[in-house]
C-alpha atoms as a PDB file:
ATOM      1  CA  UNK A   1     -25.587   2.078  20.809  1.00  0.00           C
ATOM      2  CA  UNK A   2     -22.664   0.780  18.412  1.00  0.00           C
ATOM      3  CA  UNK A   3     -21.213   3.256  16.058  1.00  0.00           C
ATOM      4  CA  UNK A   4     -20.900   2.619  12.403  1.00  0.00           C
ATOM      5  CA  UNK A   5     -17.413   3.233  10.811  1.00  0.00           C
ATOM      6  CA  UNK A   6     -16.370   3.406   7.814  1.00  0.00           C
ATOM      7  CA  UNK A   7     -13.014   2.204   6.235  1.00  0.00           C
ATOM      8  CA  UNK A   8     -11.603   3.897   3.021  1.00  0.00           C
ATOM      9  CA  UNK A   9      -8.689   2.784   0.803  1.00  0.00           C
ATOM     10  CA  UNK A  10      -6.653   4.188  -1.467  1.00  0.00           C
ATOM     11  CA  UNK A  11      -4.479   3.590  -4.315  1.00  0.00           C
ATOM     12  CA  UNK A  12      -0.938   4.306  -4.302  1.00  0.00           C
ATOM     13  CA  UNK A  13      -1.622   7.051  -6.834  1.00  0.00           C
ATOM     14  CA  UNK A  14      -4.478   8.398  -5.417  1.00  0.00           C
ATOM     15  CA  UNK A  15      -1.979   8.633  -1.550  1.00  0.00           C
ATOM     16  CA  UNK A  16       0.468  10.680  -4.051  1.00  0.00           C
ATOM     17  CA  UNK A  17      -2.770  13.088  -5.615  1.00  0.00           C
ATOM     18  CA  UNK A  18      -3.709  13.773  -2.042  1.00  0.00           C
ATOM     19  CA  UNK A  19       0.215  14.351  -0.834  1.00  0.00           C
ATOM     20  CA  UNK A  20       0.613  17.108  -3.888  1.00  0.00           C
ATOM     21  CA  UNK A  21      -3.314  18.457  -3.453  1.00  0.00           C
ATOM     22  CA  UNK A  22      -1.625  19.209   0.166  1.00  0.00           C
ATOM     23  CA  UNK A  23       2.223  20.437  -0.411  1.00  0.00           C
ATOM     24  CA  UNK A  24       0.673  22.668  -3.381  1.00  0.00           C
ATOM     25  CA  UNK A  25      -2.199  24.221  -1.196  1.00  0.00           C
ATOM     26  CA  UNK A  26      -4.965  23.817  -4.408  1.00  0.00           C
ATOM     27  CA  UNK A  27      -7.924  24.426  -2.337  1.00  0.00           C
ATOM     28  CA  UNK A  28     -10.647  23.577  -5.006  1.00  0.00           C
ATOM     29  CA  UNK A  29      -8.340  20.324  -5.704  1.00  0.00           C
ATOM     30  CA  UNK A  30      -8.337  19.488  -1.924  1.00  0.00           C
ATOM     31  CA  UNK A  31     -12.666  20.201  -1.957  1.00  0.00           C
ATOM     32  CA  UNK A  32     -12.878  18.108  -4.613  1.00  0.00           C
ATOM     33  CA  UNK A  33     -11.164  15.519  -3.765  1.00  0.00           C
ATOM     34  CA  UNK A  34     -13.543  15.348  -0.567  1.00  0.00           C
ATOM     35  CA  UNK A  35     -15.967  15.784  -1.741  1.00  0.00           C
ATOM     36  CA  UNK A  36     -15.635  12.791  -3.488  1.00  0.00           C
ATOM     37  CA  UNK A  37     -14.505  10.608  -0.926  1.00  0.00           C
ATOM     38  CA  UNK A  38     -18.242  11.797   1.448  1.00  0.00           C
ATOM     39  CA  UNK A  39     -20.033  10.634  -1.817  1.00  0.00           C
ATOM     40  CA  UNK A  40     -18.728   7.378  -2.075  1.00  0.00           C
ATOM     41  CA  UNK A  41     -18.863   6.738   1.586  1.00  0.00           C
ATOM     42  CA  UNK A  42     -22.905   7.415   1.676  1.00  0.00           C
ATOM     43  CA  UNK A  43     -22.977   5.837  -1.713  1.00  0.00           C
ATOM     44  CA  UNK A  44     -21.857   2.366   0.679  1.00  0.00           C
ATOM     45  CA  UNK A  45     -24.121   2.584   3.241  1.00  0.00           C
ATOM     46  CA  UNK A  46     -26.547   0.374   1.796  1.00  0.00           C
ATOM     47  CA  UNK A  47     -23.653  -2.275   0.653  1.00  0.00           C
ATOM     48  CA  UNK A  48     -22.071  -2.450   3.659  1.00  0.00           C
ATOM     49  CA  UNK A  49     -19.116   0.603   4.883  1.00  0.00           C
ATOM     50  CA  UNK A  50     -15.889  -0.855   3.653  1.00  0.00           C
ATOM     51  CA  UNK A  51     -15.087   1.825   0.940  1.00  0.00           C
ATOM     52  CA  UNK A  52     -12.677   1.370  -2.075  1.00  0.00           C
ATOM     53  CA  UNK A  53     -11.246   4.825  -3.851  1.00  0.00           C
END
């Protein structure tokens, strides 16, 4: 049975949103933000699982 897998990119200001979200300890930020990286993984599994951010 193959597993799927999913690939997710992200823009150099989105790698800096997540560094701060982390050093500052926001948890809601941090929730938020993956919150809305699950919704735009499922949102790919019917175009294929290479995921943009």
């Amino acid at each position: 049975m193959s597993e799927k897998k999913a690939v997710v990119t992200f823009s150099e200001d989105e790698i800096i949103k997540i560094k701060e979200i982390i050093l500052d300890g926001e948890k809601e930020e941090a929730l938020k933000m993956l919150k809305t990286i699950i919704k735009r993984i499922e949102e790919s599994k019917n175009k294929g699982l290479k995921v943009g951010i």
